[in-house]
C-alpha atoms as a PDB file:
ATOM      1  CA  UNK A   1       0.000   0.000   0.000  1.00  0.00           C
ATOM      2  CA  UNK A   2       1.363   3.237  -1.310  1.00  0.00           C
ATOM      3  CA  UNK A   3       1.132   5.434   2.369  1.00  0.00           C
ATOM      4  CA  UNK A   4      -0.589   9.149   2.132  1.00  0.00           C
ATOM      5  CA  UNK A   5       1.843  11.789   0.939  1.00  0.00           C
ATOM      6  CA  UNK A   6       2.557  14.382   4.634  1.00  0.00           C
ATOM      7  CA  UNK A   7       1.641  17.439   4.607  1.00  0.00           C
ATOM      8  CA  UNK A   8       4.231  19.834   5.248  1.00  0.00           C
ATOM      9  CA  UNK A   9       3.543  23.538   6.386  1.00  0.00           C
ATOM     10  CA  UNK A  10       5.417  26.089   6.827  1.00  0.00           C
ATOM     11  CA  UNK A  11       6.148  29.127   9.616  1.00  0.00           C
ATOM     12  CA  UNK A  12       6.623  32.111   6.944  1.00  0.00           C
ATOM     13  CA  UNK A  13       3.606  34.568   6.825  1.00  0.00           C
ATOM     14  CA  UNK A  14       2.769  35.371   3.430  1.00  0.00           C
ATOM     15  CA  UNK A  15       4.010  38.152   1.868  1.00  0.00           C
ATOM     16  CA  UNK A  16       1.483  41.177   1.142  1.00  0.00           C
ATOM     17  CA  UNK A  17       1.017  42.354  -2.069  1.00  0.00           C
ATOM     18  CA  UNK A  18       1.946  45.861  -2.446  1.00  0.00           C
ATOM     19  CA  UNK A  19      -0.771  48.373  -2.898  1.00  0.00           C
ATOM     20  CA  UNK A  20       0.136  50.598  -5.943  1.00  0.00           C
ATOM     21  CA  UNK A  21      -3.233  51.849  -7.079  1.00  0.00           C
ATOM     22  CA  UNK A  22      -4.463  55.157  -6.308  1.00  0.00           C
ATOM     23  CA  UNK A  23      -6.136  54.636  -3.560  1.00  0.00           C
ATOM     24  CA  UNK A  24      -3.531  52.908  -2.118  1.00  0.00           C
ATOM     25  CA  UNK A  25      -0.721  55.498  -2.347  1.00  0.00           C
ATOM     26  CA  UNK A  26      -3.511  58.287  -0.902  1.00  0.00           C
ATOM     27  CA  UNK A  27      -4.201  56.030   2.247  1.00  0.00           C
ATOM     28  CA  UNK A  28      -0.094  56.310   2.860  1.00  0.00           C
ATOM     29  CA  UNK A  29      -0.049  59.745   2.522  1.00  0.00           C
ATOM     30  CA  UNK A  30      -2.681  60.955   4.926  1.00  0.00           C
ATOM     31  CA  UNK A  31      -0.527  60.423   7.932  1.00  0.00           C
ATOM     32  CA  UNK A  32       2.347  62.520   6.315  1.00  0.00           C
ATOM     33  CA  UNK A  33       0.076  65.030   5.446  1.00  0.00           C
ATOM     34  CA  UNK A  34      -1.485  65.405   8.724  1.00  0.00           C
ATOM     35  CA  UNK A  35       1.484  65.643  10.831  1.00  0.00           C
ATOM     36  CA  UNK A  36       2.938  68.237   8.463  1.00  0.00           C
ATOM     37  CA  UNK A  37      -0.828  69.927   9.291  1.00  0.00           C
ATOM     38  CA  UNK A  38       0.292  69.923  12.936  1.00  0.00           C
ATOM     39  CA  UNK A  39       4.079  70.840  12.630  1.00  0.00           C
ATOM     40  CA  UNK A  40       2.696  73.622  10.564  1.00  0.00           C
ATOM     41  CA  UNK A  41      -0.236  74.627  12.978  1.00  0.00           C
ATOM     42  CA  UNK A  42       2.101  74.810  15.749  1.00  0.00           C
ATOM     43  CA  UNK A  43       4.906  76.712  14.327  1.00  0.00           C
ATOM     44  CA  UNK A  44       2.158  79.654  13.232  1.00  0.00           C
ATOM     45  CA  UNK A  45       1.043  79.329  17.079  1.00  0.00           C
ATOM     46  CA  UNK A  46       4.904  79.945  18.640  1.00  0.00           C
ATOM     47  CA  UNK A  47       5.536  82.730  15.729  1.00  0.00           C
ATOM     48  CA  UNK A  48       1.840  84.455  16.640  1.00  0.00           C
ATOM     49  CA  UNK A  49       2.256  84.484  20.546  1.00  0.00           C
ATOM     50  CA  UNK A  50       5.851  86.179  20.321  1.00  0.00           C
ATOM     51  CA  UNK A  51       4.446  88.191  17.910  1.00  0.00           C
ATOM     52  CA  UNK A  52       1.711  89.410  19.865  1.00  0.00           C
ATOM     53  CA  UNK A  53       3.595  89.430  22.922  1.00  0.00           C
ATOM     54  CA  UNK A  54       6.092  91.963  20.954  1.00  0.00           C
ATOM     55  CA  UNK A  55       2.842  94.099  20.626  1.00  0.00           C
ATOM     56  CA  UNK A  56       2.329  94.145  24.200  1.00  0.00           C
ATOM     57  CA  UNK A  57       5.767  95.159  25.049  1.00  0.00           C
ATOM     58  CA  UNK A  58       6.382  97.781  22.940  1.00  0.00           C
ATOM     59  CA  UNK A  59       8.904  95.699  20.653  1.00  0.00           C
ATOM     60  CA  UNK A  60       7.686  96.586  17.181  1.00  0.00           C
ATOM     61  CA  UNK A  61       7.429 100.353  17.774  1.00  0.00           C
ATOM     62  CA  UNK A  62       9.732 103.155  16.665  1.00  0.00           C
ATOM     63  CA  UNK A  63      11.899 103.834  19.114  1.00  0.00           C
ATOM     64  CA  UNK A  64      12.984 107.409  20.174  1.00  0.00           C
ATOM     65  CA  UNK A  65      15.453 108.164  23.452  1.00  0.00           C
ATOM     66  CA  UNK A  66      13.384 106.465  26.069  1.00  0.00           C
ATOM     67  CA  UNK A  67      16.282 107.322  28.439  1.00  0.00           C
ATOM     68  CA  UNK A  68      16.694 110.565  27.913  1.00  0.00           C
ATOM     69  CA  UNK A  69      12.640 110.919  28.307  1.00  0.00           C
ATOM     70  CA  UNK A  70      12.566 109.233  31.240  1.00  0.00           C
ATOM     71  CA  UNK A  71      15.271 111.273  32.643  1.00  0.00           C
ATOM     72  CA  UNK A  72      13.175 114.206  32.400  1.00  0.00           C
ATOM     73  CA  UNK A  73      11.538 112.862  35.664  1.00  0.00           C
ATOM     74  CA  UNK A  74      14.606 114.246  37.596  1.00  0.00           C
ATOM     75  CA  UNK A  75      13.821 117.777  36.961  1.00  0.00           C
ATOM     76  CA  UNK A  76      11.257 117.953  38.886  1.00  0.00           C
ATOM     77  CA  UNK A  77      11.001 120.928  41.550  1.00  0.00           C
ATOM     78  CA  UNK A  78      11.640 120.257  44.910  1.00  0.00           C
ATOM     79  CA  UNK A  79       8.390 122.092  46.338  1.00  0.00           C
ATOM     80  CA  UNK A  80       4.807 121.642  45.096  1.00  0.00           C
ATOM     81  CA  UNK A  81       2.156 123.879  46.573  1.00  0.00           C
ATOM     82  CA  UNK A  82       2.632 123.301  50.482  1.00  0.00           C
ATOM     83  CA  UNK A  83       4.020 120.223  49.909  1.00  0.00           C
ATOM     84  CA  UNK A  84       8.138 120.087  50.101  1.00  0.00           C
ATOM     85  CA  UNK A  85      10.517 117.030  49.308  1.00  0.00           C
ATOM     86  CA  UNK A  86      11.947 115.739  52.776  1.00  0.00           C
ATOM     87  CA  UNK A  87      13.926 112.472  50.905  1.00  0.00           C
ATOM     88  CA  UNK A  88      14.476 110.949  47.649  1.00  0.00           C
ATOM     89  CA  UNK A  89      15.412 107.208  46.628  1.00  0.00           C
ATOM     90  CA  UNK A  90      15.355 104.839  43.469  1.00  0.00           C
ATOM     91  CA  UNK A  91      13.439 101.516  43.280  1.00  0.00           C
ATOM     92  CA  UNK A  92      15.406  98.201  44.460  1.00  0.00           C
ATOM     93  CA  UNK A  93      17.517  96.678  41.725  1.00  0.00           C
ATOM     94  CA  UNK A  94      15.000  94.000  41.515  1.00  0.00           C
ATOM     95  CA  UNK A  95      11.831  96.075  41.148  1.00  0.00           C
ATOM     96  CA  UNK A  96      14.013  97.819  38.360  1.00  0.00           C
ATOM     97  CA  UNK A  97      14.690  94.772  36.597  1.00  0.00           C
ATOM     98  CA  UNK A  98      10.991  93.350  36.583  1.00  0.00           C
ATOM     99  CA  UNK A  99       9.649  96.909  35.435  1.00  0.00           C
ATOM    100  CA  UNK A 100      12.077  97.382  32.916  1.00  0.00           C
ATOM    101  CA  UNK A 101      12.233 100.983  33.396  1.00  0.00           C
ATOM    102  CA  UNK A 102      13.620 104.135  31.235  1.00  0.00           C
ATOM    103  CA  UNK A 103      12.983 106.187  34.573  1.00  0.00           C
ATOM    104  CA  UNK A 104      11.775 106.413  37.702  1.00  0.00           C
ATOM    105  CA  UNK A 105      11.651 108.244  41.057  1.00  0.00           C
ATOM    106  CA  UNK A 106      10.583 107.804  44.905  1.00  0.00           C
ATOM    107  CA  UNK A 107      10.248 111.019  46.449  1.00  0.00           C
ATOM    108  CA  UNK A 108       8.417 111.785  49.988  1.00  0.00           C
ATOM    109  CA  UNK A 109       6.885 114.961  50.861  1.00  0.00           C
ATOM    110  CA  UNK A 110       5.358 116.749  53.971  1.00  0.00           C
ATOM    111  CA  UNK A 111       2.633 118.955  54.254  1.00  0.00           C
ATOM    112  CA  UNK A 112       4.129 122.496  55.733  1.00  0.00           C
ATOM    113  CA  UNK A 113       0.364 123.170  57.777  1.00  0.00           C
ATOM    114  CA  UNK A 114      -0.374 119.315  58.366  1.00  0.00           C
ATOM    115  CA  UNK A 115       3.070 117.616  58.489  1.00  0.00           C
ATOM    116  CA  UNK A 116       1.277 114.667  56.966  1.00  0.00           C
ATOM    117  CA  UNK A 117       3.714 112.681  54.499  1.00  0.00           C
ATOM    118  CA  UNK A 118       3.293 110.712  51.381  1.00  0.00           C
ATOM    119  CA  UNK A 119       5.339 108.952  49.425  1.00  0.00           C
ATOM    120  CA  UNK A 120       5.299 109.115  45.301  1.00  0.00           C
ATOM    121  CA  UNK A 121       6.198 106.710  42.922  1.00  0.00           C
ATOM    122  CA  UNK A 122       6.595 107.600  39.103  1.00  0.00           C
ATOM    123  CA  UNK A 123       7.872 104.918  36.732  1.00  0.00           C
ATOM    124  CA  UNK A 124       8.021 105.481  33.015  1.00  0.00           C
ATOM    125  CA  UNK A 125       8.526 102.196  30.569  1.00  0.00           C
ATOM    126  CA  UNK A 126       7.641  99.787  28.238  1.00  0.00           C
ATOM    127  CA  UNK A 127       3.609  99.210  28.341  1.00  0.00           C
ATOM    128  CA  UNK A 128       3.642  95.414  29.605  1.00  0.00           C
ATOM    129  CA  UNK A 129       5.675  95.150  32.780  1.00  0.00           C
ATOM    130  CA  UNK A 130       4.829  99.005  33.933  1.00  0.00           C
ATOM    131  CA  UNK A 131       0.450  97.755  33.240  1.00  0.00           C
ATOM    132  CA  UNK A 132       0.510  94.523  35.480  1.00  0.00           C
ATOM    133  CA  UNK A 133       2.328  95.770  38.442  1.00  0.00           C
ATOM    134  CA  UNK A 134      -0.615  97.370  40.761  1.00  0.00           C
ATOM    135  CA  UNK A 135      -0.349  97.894  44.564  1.00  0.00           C
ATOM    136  CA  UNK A 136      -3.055  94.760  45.097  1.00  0.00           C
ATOM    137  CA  UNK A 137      -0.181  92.977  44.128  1.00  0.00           C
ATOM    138  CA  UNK A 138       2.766  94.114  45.848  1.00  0.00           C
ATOM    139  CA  UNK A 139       1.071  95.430  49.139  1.00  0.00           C
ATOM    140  CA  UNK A 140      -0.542  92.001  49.213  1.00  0.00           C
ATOM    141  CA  UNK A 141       2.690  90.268  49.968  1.00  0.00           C
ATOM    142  CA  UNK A 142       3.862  92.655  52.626  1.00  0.00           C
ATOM    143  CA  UNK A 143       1.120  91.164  55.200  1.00  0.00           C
ATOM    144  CA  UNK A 144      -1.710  93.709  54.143  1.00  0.00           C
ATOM    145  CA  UNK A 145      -4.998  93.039  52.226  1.00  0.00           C
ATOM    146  CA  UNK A 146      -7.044  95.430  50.272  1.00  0.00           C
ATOM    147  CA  UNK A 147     -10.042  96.993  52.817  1.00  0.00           C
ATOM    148  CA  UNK A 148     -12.009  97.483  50.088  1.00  0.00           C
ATOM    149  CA  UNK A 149     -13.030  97.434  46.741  1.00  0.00           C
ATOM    150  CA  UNK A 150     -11.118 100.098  44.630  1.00  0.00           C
ATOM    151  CA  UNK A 151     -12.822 102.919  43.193  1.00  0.00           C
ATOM    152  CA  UNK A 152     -11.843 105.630  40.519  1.00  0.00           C
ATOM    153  CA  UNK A 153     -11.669 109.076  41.804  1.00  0.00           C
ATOM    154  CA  UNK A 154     -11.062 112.501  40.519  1.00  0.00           C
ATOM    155  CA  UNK A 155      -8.317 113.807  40.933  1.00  0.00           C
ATOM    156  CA  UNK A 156      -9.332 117.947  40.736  1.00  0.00           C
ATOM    157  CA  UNK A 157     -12.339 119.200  39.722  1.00  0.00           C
ATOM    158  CA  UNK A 158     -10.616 121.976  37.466  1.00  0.00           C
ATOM    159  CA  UNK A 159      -9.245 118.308  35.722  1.00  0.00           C
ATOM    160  CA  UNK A 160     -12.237 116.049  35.669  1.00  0.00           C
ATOM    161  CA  UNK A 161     -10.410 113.915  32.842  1.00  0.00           C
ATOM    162  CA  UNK A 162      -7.676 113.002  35.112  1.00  0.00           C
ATOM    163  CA  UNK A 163      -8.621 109.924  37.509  1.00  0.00           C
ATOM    164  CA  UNK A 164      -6.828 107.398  39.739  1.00  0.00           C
ATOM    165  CA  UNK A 165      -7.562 104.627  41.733  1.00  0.00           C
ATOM    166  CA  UNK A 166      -8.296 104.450  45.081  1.00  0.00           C
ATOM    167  CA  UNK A 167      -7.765 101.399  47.476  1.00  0.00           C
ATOM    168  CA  UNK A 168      -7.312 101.395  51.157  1.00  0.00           C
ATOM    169  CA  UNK A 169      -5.083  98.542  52.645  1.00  0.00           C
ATOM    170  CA  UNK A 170      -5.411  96.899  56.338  1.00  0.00           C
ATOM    171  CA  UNK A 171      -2.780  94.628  57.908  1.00  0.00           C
ATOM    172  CA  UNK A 172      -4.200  91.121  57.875  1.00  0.00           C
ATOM    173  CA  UNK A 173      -4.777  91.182  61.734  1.00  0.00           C
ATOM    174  CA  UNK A 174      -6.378  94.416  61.554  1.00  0.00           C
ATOM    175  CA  UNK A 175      -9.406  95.935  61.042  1.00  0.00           C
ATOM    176  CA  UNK A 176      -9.158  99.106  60.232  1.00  0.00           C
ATOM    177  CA  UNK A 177      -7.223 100.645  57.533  1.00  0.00           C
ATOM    178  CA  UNK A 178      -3.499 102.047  57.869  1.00  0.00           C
ATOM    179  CA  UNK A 179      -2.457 103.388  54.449  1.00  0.00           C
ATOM    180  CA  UNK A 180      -4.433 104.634  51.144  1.00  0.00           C
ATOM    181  CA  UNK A 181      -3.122 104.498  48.106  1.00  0.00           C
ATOM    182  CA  UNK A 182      -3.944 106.274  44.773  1.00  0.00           C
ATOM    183  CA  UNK A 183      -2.582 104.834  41.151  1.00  0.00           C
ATOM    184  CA  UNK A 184      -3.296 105.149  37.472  1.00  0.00           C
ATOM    185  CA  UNK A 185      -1.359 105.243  34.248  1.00  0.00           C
ATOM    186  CA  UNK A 186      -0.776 107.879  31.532  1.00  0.00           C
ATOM    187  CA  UNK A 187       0.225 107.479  27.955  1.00  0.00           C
ATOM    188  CA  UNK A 188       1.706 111.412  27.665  1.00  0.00           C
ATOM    189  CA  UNK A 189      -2.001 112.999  27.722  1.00  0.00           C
ATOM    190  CA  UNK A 190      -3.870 112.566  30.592  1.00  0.00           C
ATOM    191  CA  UNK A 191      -4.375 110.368  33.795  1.00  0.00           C
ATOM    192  CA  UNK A 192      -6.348 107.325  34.196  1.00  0.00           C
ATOM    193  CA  UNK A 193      -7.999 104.471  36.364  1.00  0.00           C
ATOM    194  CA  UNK A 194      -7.935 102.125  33.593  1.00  0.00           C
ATOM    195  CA  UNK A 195      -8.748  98.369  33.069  1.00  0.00           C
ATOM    196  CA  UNK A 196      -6.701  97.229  30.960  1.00  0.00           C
ATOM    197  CA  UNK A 197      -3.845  99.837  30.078  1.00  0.00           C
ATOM    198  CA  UNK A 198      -1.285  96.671  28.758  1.00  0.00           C
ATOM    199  CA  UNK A 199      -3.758  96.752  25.272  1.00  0.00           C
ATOM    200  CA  UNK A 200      -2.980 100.365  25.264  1.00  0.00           C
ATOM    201  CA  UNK A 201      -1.655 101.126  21.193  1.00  0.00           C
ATOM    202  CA  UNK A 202       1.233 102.661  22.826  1.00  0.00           C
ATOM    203  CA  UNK A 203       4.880 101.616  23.543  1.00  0.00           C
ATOM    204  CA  UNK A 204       5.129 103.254  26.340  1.00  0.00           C
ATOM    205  CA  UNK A 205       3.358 104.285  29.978  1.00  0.00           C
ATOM    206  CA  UNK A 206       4.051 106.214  32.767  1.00  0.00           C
ATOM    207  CA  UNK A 207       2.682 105.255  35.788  1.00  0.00           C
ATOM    208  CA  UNK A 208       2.042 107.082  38.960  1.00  0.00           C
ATOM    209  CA  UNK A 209       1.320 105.548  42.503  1.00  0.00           C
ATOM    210  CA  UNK A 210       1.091 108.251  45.814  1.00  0.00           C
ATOM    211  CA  UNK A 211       0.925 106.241  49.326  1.00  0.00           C
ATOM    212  CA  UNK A 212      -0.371 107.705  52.939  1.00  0.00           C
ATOM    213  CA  UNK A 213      -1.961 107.846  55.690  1.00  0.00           C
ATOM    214  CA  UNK A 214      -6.458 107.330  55.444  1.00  0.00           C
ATOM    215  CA  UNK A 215      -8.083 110.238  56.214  1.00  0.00           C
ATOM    216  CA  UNK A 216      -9.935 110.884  58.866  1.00  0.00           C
ATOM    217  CA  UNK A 217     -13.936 110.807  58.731  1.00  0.00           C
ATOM    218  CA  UNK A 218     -15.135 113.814  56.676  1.00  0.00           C
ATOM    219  CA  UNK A 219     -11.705 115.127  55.937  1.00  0.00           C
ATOM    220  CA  UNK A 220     -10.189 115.146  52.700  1.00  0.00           C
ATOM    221  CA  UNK A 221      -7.730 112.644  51.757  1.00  0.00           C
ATOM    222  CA  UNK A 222      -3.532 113.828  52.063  1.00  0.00           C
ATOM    223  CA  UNK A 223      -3.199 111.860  49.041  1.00  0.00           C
ATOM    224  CA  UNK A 224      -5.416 113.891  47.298  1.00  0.00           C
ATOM    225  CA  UNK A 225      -4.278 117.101  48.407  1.00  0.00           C
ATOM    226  CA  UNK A 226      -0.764 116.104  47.362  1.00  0.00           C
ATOM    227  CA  UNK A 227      -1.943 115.341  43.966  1.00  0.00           C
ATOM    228  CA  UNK A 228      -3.301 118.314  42.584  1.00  0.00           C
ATOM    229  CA  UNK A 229      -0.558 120.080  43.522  1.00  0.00           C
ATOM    230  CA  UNK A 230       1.818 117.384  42.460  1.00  0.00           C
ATOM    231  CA  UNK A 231       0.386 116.031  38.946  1.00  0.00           C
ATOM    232  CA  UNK A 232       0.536 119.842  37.362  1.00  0.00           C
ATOM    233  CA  UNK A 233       4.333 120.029  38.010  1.00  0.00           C
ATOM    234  CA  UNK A 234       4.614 116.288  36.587  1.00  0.00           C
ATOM    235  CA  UNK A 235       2.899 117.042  33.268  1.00  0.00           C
ATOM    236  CA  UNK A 236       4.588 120.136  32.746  1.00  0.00           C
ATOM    237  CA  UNK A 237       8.351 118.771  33.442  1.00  0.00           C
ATOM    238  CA  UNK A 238       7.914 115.213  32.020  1.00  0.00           C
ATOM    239  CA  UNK A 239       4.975 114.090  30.294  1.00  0.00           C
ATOM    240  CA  UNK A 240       4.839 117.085  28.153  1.00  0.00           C
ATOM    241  CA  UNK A 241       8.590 116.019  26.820  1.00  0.00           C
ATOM    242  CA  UNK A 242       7.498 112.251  26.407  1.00  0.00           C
ATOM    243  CA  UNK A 243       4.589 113.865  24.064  1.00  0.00           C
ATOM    244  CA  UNK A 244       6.536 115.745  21.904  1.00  0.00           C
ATOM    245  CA  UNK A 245       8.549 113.050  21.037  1.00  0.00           C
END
């Protein structure tokens, strides 16, 4: 008897045909073409945010002596109505690096008739760091809180356009308030309590930011006092330069 022939297998897999129709080449390219979608997508993403952020800052605009402008806020005169300078500083190296500024000053000044003090702050510099930095934020980390909500005031009545913020602090274990503070930005023109002054279309801001004592009930703020006399001798020795140019 003649015995059945074995069957023999084998362990290869079989071998696909290739594909090379049409259809078959645009199934292998959607992958490609999607991920060079993406690489594209994302690269248009980085180039817009730096581009945008460039807005913010200032970095795409013409770009006159900023230093000599903001040394224009040295001139200023010693005495302002009945209010004279008793000291003078600079911000701390680090508050100078994070605000990036052209100039700056921090004066303090006593009332002849009252001998109540304030101190002033005037920074002029690019529009994003000099926008973001508000006195919520750096009182806040000093151990004080904001009493209250902040409200916008006017400054003089013979300059209703000009407005500031107003916001009381309290030290965190306290209840009553220990020190006011009035602050508000300027593009050159005129003063204001604004929102949002980092989408301002300039490239630059000055800001202004007075701190003293709360008044007591029914008497006018210091602050206040200070200001009009103060803000008149500020436009006329440095925002009127930073205008013209």
């Amino acid at each position: 008897m003649m015995s059945n022939p074995i069957n023999q297998t084998t362990d290869r897999a079989p071998i696909a045909a290739s594909d090379d129709s049409p259809s078959g080449q645009k199934a292998q390219s959607q992958p490609m073409r999607s991920r060079t979608v993406a690489l594209v997508a994302c690269l248009s993403l980085i180039l817009l945010s730096g581009f945008f952020h460039g807005v913010l800052d200032g970095r795409w605009q013409p770009q006159t002596d900023l230093q000599k402008i903001g040394d224009q806020l040295q001139d200023l005169p010693t005495t302002c109505g009945q209010w004279d300078r008793i000291s003078e500083s600079q911000l701390d190296p680090q508050a100078q690096q994070i605000l990036q500024c052209y100039g700056s000053l921090v004066h303090e000044y006593r009332n002849r008739s009252t001998d109540q003090r304030v101190t002033v702050a005037v920074m002029f510099g690019p529009r994003g760091p000099i926008a973001v930095h508000t006195p919520e934020v750096c009182y806040s980390s000093q151990g004080t809180e904001p009493a209250g909500e902040r409200v916008a005031e006017i400054v003089d009545n013979d300059r209703p356009n000009d407005r500031l913020w107003r916001v009381q602090f309290r030290q965190t274990t306290e209840e009553q308030p220990h020190l006011e503070v009035w602050y508000g930005w300027s593009d050159g023109t005129q003063w204001y309590a604004a929102e949002y002054p980092r989408v301002w279309m300039t490239d630059r801001l000055y800001k202004i930011q007075v701190a003293g004592p709360p008044p007591e009930m029914g008497q006018e703020p210091g602050v206040q006092d200070f200001l009009r006399s103060f803000l008149p001798e500020l436009d006329a020795h440095a925002l009127a330069s930073s205008e013209s140019q």
